[in-house]
C-alpha atoms as a PDB file:
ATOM      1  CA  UNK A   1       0.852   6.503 -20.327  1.00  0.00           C
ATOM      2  CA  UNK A   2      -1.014   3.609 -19.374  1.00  0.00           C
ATOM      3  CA  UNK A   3      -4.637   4.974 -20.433  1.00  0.00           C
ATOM      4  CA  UNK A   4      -3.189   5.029 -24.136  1.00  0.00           C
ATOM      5  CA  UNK A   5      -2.148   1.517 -24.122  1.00  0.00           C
ATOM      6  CA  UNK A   6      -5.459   0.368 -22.291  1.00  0.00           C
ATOM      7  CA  UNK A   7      -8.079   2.400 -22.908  1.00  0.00           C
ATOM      8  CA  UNK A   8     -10.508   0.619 -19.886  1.00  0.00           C
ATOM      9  CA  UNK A   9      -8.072   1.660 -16.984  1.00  0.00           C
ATOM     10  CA  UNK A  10      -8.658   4.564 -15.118  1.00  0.00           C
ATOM     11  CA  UNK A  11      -7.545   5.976 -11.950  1.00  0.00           C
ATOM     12  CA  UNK A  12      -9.939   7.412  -9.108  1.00  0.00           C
ATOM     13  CA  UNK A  13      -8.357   8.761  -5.917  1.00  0.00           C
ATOM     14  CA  UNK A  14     -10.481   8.644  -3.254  1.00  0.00           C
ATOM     15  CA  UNK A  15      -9.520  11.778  -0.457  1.00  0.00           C
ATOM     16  CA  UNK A  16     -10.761  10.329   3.302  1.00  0.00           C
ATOM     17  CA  UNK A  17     -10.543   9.831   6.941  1.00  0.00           C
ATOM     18  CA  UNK A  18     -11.775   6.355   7.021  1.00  0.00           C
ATOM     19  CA  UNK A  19     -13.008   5.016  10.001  1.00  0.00           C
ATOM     20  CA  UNK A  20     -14.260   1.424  10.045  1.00  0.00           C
ATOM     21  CA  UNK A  21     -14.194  -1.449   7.808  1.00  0.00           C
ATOM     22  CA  UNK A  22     -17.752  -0.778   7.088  1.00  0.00           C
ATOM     23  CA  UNK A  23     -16.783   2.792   5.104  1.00  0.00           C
ATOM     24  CA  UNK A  24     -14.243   1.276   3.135  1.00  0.00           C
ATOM     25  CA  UNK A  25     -16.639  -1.836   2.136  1.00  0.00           C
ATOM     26  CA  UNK A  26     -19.022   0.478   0.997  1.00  0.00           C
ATOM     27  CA  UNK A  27     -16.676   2.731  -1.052  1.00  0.00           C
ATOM     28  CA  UNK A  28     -14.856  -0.433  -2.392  1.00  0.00           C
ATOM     29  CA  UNK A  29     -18.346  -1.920  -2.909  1.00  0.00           C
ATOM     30  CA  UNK A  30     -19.826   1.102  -4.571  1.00  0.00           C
ATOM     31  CA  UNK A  31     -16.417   2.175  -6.775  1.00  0.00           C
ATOM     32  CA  UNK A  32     -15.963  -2.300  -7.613  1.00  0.00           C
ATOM     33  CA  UNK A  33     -12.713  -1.581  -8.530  1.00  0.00           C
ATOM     34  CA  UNK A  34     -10.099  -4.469 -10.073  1.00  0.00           C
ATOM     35  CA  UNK A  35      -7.105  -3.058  -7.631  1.00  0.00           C
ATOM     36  CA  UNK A  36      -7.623  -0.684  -4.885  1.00  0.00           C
ATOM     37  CA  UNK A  37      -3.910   0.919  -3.348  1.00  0.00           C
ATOM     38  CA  UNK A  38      -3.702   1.966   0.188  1.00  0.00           C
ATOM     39  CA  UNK A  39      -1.501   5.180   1.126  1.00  0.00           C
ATOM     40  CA  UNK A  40      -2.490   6.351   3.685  1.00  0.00           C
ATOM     41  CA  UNK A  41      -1.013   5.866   7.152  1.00  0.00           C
ATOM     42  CA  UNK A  42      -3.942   6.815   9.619  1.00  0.00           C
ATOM     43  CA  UNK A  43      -4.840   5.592  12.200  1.00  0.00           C
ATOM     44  CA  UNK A  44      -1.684   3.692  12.272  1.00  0.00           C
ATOM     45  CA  UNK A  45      -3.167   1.301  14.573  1.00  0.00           C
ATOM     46  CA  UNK A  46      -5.764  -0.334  12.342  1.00  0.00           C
ATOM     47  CA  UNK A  47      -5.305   0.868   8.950  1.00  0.00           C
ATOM     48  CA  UNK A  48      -3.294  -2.257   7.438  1.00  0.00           C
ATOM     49  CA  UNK A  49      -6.036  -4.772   9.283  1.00  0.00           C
ATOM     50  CA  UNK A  50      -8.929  -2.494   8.197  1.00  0.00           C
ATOM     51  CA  UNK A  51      -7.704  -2.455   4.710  1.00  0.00           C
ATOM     52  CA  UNK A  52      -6.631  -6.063   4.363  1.00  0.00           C
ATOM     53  CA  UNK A  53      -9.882  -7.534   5.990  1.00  0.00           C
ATOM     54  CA  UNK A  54     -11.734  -5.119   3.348  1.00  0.00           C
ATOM     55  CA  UNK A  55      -9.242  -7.413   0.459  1.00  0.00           C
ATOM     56  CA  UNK A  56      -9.973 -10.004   1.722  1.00  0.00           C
ATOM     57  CA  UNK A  57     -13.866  -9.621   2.181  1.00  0.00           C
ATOM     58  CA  UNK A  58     -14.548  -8.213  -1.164  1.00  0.00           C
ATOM     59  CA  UNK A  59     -12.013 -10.284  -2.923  1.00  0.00           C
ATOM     60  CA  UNK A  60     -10.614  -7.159  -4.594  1.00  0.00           C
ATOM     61  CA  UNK A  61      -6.794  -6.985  -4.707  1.00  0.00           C
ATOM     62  CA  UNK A  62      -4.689  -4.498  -2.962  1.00  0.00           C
ATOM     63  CA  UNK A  63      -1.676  -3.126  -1.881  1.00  0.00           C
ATOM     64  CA  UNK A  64      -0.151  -0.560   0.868  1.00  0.00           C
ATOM     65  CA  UNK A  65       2.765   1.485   1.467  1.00  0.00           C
ATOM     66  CA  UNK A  66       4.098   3.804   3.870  1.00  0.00           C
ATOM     67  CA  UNK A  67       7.535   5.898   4.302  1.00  0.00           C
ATOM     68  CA  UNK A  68       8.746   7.156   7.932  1.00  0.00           C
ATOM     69  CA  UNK A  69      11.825   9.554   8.172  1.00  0.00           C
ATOM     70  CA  UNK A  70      14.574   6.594   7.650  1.00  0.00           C
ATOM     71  CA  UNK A  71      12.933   3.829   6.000  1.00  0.00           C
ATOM     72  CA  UNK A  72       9.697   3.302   3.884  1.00  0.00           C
ATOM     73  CA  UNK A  73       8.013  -0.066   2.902  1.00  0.00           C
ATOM     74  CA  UNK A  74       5.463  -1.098   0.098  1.00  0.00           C
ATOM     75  CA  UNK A  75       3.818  -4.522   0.164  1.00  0.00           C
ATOM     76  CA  UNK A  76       3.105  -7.598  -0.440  1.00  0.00           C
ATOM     77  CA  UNK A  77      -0.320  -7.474  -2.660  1.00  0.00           C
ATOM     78  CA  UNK A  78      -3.307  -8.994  -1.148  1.00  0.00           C
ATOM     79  CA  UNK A  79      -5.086 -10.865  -3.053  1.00  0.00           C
ATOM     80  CA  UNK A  80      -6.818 -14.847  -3.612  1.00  0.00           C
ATOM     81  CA  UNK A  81      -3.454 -15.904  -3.169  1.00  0.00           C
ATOM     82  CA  UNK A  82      -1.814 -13.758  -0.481  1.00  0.00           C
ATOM     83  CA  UNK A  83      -4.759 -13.165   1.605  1.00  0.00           C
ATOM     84  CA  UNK A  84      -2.787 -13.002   5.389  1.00  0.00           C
ATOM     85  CA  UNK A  85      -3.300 -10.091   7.839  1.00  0.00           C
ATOM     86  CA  UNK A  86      -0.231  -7.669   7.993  1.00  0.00           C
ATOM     87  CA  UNK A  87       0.626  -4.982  10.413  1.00  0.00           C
ATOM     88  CA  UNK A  88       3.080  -2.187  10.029  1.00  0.00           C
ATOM     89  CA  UNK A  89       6.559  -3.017  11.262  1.00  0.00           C
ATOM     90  CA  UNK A  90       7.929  -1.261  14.243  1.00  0.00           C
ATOM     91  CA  UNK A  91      10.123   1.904  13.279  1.00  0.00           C
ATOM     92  CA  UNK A  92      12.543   3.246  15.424  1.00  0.00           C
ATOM     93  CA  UNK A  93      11.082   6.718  15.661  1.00  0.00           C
ATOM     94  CA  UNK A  94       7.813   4.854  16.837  1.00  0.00           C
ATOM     95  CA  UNK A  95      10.557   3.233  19.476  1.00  0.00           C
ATOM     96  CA  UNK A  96      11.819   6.712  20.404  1.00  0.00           C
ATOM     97  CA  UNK A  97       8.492   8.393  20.498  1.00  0.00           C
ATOM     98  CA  UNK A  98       9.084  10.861  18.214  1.00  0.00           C
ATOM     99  CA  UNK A  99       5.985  12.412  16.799  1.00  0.00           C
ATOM    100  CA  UNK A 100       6.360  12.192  12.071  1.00  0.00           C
ATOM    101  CA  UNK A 101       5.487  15.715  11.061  1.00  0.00           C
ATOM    102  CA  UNK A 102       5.398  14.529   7.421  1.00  0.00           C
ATOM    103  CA  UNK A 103       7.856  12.844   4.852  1.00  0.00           C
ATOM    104  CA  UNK A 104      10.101  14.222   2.047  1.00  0.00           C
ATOM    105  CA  UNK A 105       8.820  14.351  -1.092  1.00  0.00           C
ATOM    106  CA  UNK A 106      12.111  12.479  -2.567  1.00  0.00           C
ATOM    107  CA  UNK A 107      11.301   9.327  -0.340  1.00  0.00           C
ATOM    108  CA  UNK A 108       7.704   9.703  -1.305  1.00  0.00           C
ATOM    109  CA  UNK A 109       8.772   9.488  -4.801  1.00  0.00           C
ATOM    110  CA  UNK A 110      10.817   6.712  -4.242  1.00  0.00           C
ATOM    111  CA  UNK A 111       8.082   4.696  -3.072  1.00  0.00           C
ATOM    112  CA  UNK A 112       5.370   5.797  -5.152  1.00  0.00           C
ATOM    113  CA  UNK A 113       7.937   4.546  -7.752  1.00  0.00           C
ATOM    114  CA  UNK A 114       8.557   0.721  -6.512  1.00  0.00           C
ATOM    115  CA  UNK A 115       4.706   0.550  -5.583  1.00  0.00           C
ATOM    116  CA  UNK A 116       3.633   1.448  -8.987  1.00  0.00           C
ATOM    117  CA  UNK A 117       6.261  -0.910 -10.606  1.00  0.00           C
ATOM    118  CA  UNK A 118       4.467  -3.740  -8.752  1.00  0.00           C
ATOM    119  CA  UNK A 119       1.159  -2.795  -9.367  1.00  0.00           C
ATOM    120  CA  UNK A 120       1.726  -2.717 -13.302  1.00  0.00           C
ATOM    121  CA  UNK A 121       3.684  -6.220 -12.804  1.00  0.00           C
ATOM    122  CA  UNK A 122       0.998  -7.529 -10.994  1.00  0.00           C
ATOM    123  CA  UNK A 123      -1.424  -6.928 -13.837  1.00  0.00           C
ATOM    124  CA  UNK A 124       1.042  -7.506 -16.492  1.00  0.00           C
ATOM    125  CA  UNK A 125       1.867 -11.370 -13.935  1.00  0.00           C
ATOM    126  CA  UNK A 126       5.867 -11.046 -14.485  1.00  0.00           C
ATOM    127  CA  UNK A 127       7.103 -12.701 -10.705  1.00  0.00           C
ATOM    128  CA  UNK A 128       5.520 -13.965  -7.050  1.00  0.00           C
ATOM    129  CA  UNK A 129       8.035 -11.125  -5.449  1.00  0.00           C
ATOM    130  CA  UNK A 130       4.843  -8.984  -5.544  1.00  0.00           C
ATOM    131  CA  UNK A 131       3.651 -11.228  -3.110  1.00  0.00           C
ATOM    132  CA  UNK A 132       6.659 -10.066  -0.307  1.00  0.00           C
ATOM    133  CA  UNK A 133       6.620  -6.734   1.642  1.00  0.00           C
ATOM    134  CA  UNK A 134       9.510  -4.741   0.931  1.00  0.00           C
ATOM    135  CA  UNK A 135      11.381  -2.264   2.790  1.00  0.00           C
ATOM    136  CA  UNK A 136      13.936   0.514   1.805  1.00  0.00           C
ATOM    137  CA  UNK A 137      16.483   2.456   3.891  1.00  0.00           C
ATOM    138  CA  UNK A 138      16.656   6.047   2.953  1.00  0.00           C
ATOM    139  CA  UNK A 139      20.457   5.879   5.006  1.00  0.00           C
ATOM    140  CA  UNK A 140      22.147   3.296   2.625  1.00  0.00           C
ATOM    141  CA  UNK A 141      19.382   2.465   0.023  1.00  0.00           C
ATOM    142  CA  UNK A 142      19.582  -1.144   1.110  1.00  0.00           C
ATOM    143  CA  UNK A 143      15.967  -2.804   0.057  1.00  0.00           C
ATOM    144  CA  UNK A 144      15.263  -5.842   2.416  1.00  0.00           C
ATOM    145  CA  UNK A 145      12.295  -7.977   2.537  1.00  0.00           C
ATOM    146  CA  UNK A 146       9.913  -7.565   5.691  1.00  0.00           C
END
């Protein structure tokens, strides 16, 4: 358990809709955390610009993640040294129009998994792959970069 081994770490999840750049300044500005982890997927339009402009203007490090019904993708962190603007790739169910009810919670644990192992090897500074976006099929388990 991480909170044994460092006993200044703690985790605070923040449930909500946000909106605007503005409302996740202030609760990034408020909360001043060291990492802040993105996982949510709404609105799918913005949210990867809204939360790496917020990075980027606060200087805090982050990362994001997102699984579909075939595929899910975690990556790269954001921080002084990766500071781009990413989108989310283009899925095929987004290509078919068909409307994501939700995700399995296998796939969601699968990459929960991977996102957590690079956020403890981006404190613990083990490799630059942290700095690449990563993307897993749920068909074949192939992990490609993106």
């Amino acid at each position: 358990m991480i909170d044994q081994e460092y006993e200044d770490v703690s985790i605070k999840i923040i449930n909500k809709f946000i909106y605007s750049t503005v409302e996740l300044k202030k609760i990034l500005i408020n909360e001043n955390p060291s990492f802040f982890i993105n996982c949510a997927d709404q609105p799918k339009e913005k949210i990867l610009e809204l939360t790496s402009r917020c990075s980027r203007e606060t200087k805090i490090p982050y990362i994001t993640a997102a699984v579909g019904i075939e595929s899910g993708w975690w990556g790269p962190i954001i921080d002084k040294y990766n500071n781009k603007n990413y989108s989310f790739p283009k899925s095929k169910t987004e290509s078919n129009n068909l409307k994501i009810e939700g995700s399995s919670s296998t796939t969601n644990l699968i990459i929960g998994a991977v996102l957590s192992n690079d956020v403890m090897n981006y404190f613990l500074r083990k490799n630059n792959n942290l700095y690449i976006g990563k993307e897993i099929s749920f068909l074949n388990y192939e992990i490609k970069r993106r």
